[in-house]
C-alpha atoms as a PDB file:
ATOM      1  CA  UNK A   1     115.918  72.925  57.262  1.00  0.00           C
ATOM      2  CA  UNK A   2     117.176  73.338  53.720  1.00  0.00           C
ATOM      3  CA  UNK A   3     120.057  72.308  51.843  1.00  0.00           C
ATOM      4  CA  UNK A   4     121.856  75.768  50.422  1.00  0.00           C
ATOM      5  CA  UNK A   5     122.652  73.741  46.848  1.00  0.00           C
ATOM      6  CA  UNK A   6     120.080  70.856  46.051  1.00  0.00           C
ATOM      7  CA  UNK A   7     117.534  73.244  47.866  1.00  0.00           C
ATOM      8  CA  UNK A   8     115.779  70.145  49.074  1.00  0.00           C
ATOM      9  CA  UNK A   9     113.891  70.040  52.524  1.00  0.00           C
ATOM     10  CA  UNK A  10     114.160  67.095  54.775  1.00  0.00           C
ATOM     11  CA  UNK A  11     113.287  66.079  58.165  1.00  0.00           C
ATOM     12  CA  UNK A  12     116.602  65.887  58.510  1.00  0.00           C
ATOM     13  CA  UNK A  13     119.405  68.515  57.487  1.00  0.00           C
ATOM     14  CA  UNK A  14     121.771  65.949  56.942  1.00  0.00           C
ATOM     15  CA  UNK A  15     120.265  63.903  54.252  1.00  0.00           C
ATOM     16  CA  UNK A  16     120.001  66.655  52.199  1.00  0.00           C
ATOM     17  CA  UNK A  17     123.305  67.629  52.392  1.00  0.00           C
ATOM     18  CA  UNK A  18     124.759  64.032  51.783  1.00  0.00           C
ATOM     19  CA  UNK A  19     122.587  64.382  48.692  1.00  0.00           C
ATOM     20  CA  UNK A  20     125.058  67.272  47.358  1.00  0.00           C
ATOM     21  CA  UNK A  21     127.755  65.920  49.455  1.00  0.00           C
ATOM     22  CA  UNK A  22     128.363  68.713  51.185  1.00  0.00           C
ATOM     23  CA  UNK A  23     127.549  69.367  55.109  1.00  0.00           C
ATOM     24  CA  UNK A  24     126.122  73.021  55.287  1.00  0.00           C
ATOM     25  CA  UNK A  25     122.600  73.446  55.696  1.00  0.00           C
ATOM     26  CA  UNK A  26     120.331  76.607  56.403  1.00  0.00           C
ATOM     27  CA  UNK A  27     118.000  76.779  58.678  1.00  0.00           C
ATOM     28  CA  UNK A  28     114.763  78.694  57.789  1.00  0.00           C
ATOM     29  CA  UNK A  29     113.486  78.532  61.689  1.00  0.00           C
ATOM     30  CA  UNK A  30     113.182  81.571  63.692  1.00  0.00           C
ATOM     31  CA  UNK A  31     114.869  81.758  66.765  1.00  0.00           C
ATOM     32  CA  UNK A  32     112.651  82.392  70.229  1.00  0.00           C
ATOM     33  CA  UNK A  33     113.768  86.282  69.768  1.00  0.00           C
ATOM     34  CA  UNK A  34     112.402  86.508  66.409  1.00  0.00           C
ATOM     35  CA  UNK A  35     109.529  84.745  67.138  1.00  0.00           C
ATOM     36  CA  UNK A  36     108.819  87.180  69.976  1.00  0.00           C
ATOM     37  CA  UNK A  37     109.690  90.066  68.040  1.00  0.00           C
ATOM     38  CA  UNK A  38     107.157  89.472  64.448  1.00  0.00           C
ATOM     39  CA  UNK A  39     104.513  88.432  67.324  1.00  0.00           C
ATOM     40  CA  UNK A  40     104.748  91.289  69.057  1.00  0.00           C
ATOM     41  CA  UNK A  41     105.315  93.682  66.101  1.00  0.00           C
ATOM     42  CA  UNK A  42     102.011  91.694  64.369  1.00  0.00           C
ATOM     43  CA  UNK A  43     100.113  92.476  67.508  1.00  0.00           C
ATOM     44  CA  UNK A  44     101.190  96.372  67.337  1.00  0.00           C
ATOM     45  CA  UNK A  45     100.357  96.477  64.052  1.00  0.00           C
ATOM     46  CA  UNK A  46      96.728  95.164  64.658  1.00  0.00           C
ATOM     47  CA  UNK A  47      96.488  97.365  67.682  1.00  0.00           C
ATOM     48  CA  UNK A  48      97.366 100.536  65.768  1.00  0.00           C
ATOM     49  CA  UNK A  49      96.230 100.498  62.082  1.00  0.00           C
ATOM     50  CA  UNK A  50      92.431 102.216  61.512  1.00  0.00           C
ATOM     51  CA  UNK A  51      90.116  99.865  60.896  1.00  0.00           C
ATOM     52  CA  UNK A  52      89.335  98.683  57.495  1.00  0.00           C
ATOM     53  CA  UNK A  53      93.141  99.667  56.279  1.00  0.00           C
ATOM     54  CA  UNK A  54      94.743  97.675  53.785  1.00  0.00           C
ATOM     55  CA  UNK A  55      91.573  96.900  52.050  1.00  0.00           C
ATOM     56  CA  UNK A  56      89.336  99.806  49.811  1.00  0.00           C
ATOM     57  CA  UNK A  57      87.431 100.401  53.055  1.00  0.00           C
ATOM     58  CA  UNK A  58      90.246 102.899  53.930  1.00  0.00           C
ATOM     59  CA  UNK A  59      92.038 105.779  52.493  1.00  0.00           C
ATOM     60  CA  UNK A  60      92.839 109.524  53.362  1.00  0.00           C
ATOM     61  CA  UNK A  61      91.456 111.294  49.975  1.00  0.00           C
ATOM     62  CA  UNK A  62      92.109 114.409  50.609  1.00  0.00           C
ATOM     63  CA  UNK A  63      95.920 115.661  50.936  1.00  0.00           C
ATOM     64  CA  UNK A  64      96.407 117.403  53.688  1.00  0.00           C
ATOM     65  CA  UNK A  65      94.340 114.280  55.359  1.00  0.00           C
ATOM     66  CA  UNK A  66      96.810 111.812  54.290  1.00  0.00           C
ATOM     67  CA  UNK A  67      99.953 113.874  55.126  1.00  0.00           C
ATOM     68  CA  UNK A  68      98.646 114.427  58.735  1.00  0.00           C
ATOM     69  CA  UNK A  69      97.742 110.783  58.907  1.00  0.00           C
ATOM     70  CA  UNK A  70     101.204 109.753  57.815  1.00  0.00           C
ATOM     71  CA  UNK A  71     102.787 112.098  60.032  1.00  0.00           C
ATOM     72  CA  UNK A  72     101.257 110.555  63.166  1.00  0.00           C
ATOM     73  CA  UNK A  73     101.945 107.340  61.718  1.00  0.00           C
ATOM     74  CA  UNK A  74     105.428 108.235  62.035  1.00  0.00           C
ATOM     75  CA  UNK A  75     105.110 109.292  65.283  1.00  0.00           C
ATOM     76  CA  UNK A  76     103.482 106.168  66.583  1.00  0.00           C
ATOM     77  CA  UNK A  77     106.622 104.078  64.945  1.00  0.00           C
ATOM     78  CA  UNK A  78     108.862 106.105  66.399  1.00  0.00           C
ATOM     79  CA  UNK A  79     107.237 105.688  70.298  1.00  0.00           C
ATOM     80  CA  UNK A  80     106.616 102.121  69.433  1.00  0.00           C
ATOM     81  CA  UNK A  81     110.840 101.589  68.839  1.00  0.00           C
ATOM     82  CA  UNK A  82     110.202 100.835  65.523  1.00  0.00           C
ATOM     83  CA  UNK A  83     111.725 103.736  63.396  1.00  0.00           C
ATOM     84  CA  UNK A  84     115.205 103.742  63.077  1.00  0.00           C
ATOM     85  CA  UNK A  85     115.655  99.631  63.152  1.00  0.00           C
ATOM     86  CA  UNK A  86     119.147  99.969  61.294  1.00  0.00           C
ATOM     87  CA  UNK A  87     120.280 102.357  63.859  1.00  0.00           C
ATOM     88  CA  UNK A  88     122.541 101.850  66.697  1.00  0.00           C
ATOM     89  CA  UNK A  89     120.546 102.461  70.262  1.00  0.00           C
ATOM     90  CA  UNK A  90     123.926 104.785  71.079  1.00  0.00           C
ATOM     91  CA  UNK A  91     122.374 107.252  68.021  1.00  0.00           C
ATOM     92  CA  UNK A  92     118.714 106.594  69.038  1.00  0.00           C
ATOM     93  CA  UNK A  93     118.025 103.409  67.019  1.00  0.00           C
ATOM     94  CA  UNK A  94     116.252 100.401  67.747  1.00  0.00           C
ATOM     95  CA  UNK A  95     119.588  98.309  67.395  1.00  0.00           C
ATOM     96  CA  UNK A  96     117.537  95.313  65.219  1.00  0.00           C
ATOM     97  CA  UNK A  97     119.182  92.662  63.657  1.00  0.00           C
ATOM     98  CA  UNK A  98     119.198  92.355  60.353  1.00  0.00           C
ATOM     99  CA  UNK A  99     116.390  89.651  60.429  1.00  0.00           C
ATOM    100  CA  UNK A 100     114.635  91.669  63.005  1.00  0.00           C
ATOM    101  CA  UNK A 101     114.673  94.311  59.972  1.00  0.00           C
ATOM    102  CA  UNK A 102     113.410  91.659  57.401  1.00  0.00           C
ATOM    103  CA  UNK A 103     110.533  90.477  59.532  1.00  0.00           C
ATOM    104  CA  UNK A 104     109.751  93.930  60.222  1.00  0.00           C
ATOM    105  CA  UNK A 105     109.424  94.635  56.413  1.00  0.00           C
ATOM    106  CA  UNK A 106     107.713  91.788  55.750  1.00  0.00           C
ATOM    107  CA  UNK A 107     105.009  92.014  58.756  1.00  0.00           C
ATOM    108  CA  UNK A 108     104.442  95.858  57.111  1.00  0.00           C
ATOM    109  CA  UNK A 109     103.943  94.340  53.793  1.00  0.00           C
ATOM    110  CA  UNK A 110     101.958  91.463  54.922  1.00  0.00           C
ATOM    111  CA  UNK A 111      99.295  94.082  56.280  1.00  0.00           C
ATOM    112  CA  UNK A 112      99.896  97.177  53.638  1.00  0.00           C
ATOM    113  CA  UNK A 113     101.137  99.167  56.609  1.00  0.00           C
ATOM    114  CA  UNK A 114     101.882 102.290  55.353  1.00  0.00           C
ATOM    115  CA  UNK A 115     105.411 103.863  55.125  1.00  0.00           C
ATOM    116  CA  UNK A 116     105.587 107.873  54.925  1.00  0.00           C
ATOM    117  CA  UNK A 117     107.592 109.548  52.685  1.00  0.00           C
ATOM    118  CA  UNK A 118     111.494 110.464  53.605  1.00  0.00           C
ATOM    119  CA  UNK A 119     110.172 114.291  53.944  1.00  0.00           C
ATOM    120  CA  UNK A 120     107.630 113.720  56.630  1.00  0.00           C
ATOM    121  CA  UNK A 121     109.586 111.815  59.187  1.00  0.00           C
ATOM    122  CA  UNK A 122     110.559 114.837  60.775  1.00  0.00           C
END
C-alpha cells in the first residue's frame, strides 16, 4: 500500500497517510480475479507463442509469412476471449475491466507478444 501524495510505502497504509495527514491510500495489490486472470493469460501466452519469439531466434522475414502469421495470431486471440477486452459481452466483447485491460497490455509487452495491424483483424 501507497500513500497517493507522500508516495511512501509502509507496512501499514495508515502511517503513511498520517505522514501527509490525509487518510486515502492506494492499494497496488491485485485482487484474487486479477491474479487469476494475468496467471492465466501468462500461461496462454506461453502455451501459444512459437518458440524462440521475443528474442532474434524468431521472425517471419518474408511478407506474406508475417501477414499470415499475424492473421492467425488474431484468430487465436479472438478464440482465446482475448480480442475485444474493451467490448461489452452483449456486442461480442470480453467485458474486461479496465485493469483486466492493463494487465493484459502489460503481460503482451512483458513477452513482445505481437499485436497485428488494425487491417488484418478481420
Amino acid at each position: 500500500k501507497m500513500c497517493y501524495k507522500t508516495q511512501l510505502c509502509t507496512e501499514s497504509s495508515k502511517i503513511a497517510c498520517m505522514m501527509c495527514a490525509e487518510e486515502i491510500c492506494m492499494d497496488f495489490e491485485l485482487t484474487e480475479q486479477e491474479t487469476h486472470f494475468r496467471d492465466t493469460l501468462r500461461q496462454w501466452l506461453q502455451d501459444n507463442l512459437p518458440t524462440g519469439w521475443g528474442t532474434n531466434v524468431f521472425e517471419p522475414v518474408d511478407l506474406q509469412a508475417k501477414i499470415l502469421f499475424l492473421k492467425e495470431w488474431s484468430r487465436k486471440l479472438y478464440h482465446a476471449g482475448y480480442a475485444g477486452l474493451s467490448w461489452p459481452q452483449a456486442y461480442g466483447g470480453a467485458g474486461a475491466t479496465l485493469m483486466e485491460q492493463v494487465l493484459f497490455n502489460a503481460e503482451v509487452a512483458r513477452v513482445k507478444a505481437p499485436t497485428p495491424p488494425k487491417e488484418l483483424q478481420r
